[in-house]
Protein backbone atom coordinates (compact mmCIF):
# COMPACT_ATOMS: atom_id res chain seq x y z
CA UNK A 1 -202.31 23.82 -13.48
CA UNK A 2 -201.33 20.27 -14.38
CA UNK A 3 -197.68 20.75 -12.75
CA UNK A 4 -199.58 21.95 -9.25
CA UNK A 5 -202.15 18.74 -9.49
CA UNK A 6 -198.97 16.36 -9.71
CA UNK A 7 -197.06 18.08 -7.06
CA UNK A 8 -200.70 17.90 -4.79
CA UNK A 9 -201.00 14.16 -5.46
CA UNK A 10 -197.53 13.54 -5.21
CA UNK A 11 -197.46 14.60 -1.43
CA UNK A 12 -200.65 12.61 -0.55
CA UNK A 13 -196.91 9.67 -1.06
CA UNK A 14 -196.24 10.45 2.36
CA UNK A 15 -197.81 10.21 6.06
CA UNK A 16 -196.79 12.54 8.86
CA UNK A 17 -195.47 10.77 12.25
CA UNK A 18 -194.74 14.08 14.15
CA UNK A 19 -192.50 13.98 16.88
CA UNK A 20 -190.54 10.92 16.19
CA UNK A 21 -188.08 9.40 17.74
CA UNK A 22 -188.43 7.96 21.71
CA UNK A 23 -186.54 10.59 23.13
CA UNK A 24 -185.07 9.94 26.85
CA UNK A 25 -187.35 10.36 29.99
CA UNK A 26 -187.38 13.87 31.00
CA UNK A 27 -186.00 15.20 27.96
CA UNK A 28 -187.26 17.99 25.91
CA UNK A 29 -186.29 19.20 22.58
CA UNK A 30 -185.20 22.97 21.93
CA UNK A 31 -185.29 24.14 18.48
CA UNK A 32 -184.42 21.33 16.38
CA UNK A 33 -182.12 22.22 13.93
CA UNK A 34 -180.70 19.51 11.87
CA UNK A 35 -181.26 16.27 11.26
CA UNK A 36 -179.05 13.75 9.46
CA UNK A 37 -179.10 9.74 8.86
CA UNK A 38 -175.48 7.68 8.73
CA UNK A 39 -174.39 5.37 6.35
CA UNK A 40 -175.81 2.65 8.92
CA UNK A 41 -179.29 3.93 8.74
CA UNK A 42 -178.97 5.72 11.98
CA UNK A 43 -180.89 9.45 12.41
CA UNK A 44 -178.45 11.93 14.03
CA UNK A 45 -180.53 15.21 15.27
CA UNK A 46 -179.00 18.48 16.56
CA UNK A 47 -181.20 20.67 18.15
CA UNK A 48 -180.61 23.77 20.41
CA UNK A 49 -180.10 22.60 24.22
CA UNK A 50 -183.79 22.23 24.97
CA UNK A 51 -184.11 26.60 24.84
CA UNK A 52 -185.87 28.81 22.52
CA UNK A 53 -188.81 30.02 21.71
CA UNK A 54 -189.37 28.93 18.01
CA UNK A 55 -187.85 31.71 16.35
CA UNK A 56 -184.48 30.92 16.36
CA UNK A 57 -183.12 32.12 19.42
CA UNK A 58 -182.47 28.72 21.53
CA UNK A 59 -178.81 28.14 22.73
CA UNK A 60 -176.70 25.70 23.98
CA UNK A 61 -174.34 28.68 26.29
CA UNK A 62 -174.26 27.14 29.74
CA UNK A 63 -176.28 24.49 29.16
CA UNK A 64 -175.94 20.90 29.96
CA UNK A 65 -177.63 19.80 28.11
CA UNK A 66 -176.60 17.14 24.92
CA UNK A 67 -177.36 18.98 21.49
CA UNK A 68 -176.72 15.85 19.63
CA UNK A 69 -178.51 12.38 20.18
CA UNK A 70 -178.57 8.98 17.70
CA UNK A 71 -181.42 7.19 16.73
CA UNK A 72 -181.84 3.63 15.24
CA UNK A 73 -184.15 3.18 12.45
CA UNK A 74 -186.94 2.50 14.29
CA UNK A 75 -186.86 5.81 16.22
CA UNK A 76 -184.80 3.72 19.52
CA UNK A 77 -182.89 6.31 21.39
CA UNK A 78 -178.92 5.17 21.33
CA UNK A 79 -176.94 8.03 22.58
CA UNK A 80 -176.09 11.62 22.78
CA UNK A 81 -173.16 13.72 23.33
CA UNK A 82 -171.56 17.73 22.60
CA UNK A 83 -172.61 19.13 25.74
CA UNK A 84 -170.55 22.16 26.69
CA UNK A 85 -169.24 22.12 22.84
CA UNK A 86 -172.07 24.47 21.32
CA UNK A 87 -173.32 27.90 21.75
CA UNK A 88 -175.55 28.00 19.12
CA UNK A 89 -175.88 25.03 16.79
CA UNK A 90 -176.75 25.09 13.67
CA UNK A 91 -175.34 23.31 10.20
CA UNK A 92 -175.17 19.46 10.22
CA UNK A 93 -173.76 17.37 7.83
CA UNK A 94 -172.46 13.47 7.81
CA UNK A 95 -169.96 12.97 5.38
CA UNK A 96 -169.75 9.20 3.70
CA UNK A 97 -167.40 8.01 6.37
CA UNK A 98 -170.32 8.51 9.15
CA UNK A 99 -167.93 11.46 10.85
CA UNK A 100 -170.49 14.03 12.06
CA UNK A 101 -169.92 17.64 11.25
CA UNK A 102 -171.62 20.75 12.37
CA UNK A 103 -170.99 24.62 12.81
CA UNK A 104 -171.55 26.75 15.71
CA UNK A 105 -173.33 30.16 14.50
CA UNK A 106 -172.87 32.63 17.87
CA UNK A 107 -170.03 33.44 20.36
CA UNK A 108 -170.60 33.26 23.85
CA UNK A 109 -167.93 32.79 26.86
CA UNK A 110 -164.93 32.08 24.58
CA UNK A 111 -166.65 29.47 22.12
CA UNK A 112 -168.36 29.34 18.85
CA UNK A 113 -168.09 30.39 15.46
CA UNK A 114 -166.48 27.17 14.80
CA UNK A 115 -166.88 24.07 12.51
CA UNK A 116 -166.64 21.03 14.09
CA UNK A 117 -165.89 17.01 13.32
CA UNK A 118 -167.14 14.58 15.50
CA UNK A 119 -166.87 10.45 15.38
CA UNK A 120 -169.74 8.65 15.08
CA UNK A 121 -169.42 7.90 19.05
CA UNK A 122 -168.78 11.52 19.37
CA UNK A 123 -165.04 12.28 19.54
CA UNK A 124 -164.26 15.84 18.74
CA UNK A 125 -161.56 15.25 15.69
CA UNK A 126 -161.60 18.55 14.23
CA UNK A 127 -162.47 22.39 14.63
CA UNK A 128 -162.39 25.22 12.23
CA UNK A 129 -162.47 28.50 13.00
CA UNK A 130 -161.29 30.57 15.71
CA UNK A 131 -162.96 29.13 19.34
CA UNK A 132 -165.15 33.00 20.55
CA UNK A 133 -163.84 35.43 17.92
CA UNK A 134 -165.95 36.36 14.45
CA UNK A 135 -164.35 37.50 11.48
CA UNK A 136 -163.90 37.22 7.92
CA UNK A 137 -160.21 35.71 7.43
CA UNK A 138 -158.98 32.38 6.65
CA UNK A 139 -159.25 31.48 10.23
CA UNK A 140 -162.65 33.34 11.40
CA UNK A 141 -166.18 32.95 10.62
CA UNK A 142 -169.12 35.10 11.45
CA UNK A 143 -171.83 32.72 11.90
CA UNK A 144 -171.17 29.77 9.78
CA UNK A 145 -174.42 28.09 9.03
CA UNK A 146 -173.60 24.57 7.08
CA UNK A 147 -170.78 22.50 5.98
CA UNK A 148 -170.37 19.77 3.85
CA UNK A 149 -167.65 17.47 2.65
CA UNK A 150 -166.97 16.17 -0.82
CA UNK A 151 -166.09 13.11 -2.16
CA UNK A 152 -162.83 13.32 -2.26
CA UNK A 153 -163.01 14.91 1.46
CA UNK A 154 -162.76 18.66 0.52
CA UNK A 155 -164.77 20.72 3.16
CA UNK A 156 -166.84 23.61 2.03
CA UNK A 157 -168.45 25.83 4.97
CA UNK A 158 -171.20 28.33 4.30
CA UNK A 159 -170.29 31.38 6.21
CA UNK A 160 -172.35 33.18 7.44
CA UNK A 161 -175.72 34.26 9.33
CA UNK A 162 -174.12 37.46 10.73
CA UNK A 163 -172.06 39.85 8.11
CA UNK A 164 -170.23 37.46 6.01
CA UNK A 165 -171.95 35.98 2.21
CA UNK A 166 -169.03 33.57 1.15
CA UNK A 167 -167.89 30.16 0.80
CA UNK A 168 -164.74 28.61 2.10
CA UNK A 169 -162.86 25.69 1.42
CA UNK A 170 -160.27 23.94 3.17
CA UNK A 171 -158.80 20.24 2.51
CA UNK A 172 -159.47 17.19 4.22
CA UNK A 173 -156.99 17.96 7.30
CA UNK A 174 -158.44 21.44 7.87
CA UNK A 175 -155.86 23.29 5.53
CA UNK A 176 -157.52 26.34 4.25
CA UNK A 177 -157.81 26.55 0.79
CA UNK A 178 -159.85 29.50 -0.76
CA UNK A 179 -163.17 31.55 -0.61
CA UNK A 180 -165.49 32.93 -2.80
CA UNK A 181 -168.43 35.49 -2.52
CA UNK A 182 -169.67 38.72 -1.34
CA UNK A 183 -172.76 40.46 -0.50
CA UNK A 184 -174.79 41.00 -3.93
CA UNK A 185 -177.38 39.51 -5.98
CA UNK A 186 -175.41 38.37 -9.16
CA UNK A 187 -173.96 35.47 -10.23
CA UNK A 188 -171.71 34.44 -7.12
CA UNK A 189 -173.47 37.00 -4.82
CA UNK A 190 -174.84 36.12 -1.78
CA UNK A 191 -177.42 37.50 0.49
CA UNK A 192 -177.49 34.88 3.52
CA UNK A 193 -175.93 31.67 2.62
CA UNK A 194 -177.67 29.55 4.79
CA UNK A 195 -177.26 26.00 3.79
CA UNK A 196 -174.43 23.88 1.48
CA UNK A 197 -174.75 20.22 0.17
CA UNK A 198 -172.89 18.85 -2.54
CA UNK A 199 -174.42 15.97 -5.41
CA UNK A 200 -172.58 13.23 -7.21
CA UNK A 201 -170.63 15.05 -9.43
CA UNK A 202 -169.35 17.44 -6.40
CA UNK A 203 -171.35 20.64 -7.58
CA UNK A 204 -171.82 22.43 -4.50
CA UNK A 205 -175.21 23.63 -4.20
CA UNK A 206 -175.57 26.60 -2.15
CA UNK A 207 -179.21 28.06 -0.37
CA UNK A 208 -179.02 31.89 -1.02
CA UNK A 209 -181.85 32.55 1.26
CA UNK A 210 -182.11 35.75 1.03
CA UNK A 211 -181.86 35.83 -2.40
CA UNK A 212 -184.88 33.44 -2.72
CA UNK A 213 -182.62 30.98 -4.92
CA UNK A 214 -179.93 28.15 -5.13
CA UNK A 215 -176.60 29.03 -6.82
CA UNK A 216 -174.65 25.84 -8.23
CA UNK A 217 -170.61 25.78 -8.70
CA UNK A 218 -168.09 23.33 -9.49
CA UNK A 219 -165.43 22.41 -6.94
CA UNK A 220 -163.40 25.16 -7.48
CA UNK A 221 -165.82 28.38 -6.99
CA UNK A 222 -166.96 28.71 -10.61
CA UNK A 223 -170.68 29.64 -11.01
CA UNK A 224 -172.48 27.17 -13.22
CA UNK A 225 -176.59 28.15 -12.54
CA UNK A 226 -178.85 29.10 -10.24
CA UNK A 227 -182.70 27.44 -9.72
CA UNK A 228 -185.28 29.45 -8.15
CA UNK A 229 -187.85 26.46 -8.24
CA UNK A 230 -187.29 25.15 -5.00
CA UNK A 231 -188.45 28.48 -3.09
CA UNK A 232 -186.45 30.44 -0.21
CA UNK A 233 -184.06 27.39 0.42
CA UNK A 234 -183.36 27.07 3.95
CA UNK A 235 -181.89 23.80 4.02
CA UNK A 236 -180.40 21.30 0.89
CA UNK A 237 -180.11 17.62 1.06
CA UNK A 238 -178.73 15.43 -1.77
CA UNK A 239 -179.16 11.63 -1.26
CA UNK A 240 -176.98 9.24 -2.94
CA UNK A 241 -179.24 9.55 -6.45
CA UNK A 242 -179.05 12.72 -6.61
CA UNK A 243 -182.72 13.45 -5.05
CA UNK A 244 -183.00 17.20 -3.51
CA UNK A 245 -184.91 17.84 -1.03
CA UNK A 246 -185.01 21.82 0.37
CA UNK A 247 -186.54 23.02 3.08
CA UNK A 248 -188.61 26.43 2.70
CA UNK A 249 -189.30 27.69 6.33
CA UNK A 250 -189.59 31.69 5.41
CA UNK A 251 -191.80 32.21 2.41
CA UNK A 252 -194.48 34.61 2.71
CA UNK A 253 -195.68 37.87 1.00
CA UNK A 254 -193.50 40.18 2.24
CA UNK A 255 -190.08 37.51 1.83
CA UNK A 256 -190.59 35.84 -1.52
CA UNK A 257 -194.39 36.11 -3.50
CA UNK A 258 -196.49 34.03 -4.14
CA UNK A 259 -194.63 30.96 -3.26
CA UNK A 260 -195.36 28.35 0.07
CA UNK A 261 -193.41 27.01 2.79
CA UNK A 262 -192.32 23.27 2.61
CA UNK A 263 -190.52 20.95 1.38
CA UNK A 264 -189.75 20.88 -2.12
CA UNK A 265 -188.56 16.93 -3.40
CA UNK A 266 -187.14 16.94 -6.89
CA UNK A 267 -183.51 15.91 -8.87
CA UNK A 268 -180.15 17.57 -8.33
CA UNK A 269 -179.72 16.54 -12.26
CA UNK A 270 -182.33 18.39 -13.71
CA UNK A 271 -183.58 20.22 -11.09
CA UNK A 272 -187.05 19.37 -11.69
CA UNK A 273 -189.76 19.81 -8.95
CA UNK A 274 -191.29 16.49 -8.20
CA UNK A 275 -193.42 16.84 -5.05
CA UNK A 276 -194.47 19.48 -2.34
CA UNK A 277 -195.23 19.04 1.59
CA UNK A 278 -196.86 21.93 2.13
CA UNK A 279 -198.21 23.03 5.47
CA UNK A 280 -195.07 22.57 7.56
CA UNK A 281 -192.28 24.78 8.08
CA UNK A 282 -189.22 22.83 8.57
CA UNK A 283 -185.65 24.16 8.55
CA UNK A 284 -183.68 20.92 8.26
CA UNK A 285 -184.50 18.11 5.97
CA UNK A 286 -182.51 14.71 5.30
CA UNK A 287 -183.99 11.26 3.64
CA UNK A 288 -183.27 8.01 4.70
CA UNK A 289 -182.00 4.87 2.14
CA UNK A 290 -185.88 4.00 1.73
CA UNK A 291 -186.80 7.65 0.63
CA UNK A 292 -188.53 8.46 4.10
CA UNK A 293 -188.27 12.10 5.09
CA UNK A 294 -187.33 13.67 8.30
CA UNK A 295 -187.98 17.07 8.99
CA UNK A 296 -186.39 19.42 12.13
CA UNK A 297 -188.81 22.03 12.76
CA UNK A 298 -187.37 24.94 14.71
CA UNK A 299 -190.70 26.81 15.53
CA UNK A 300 -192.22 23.53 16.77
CA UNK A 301 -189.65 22.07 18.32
CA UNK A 302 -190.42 18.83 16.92
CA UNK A 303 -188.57 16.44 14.58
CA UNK A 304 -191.04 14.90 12.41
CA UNK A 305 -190.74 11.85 10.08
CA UNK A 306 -193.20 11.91 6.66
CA UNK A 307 -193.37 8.28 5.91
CA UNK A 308 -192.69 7.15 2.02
CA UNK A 309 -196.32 5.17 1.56
């Protein structure tokens, strides 16, 4: 009882501002996916072509619309780019270098299931994958969900939404290097990997959502635990001191008992539970230098900012 009063008085730390950001005249968001800040303090937000109806099935396919716009600090629209890149965005990562990454989950018209690396101006450097073809070979995806890049510029791509429960890695220029995973429940199962981040000492934390738990490795594939405090994880962010923050957007009687959908603030160390937003439903999560929180909210369509008071 005393663990749920700190967790309740810990959230009264932050205010709401819903629908931040001064987004461009006559623009409307789709389903806002992802949501990331640079090592400028700049908030990079991917959302789905301004389609969908809130449950998941917007998409950039013949739209021209840009999935990807910058924002300053201050919410100040900068700029936006990747249209005619996506079908169906939906991981986003920026590494420490401020290159942009994100994966493309469907296949439509010859494009998608891909991982791509932007610039910060938003250059296409990179893809991975095979452009309109799924699989599950070094050089195919089926609906690769997040990515993230360690330290020493190792990328590690959660794959996927559609068939595939595995990891892979490939080095910094795109070389494939090895997977890991299957469909299971055990230590190095998956059921749904749907999000990747990676903390200081480049474990790579992965969100078995389906499995209503986070499964932690070392660099090279090795299970070290899993943590089941931070709910159905639908989204991991680790900020430079090792604060998590995990997005729970599925929770409910039927998915995972007894537990509430939110966000869930605590320490990639320990993995202790430090505070709850509760009444919210975000999929992506990121936190700026200042501890502020930004949440993309798919079924709203709304990227929302929970001030640190």
């Amino acid at each position: 009882m005393l663990f749920l009063i700190a967790l309740l008085l810990l959230q009264g730390a932050y205010q709401m501002i819903p629908n931040w950001g001064e987004i461009p005249a006559g623009f409307k968001w789709g389903e806002v996916i992802g949501v990331e800040p640079d090592p400028s303090g700049n908030i990079y937000v991917i959302h789905r072509c301004s389609t969908g109806d809130g449950n998941g099935n917007g998409t950039c396919a013949g739209r021209t619309e840009p999935p990807i716009l910058k924002f300053d600090a201050n919410g100040n629209f900068l700029q936006s780019w990747g249209a005619g890149v996506f079908v169906y965005p939906h991981g986003f990562h920026i590494d420490r270098e401020g290159f942009i990454w994100a994966t493309d989950a469907r296949t439509a018209n010859g494009r998608g299931q891909q991982v791509y690396k932007f610039s910060p101006d938003g250059k296409l450097l990179m893809s991975l994958g095979t452009a309109g073809a799924a699989g599950e070979t070094n050089d195919r995806f089926n609906g690769p969900t997040d990515v993230a890049v360690a330290p020493n510029g190792d990328i590690f791509v959660a794959d996927g939404h559609f068939g595939n429960h595995r990891v892979v890695k490939f080095s910094k220029d795109g070389t494939f290097l090895k997977t890991w995973g299957n469909r299971g429940a055990g230590p190095g199962e998956f059921n749904l990997p749907h999000t990747i981040a990676i903390d200081s000492r480049s474990r790579v934390f992965i969100g078995d959502r389906n499995n209503n738990r986070i499964q932690i490795f070392d660099a090279d594939g090795n299970f070290l635990e899993e943590w089941k405090q931070f709910g159905r994880p639908s989204n991991i962010f680790v900020g430079k001191d090792d604060a998590i923050y995990v997005t729970d957007s599925e929770s409910n009687a039927e998915r995972n008992p007894g537990w509430a959908r939110g966000i869930r603030i605590g320490s990639a160390a320990d993995g202790a539970v430090r505070a709850f937003i509760g009444n919210t439903d975000p999929e992506g999560v990121t936190a700026d230098a200042q501890g502020n929180i930004y949440a993309a909210v798919v079924t709203k369509k709304t990227l929302d900012k929970y001030l640190r008071k």
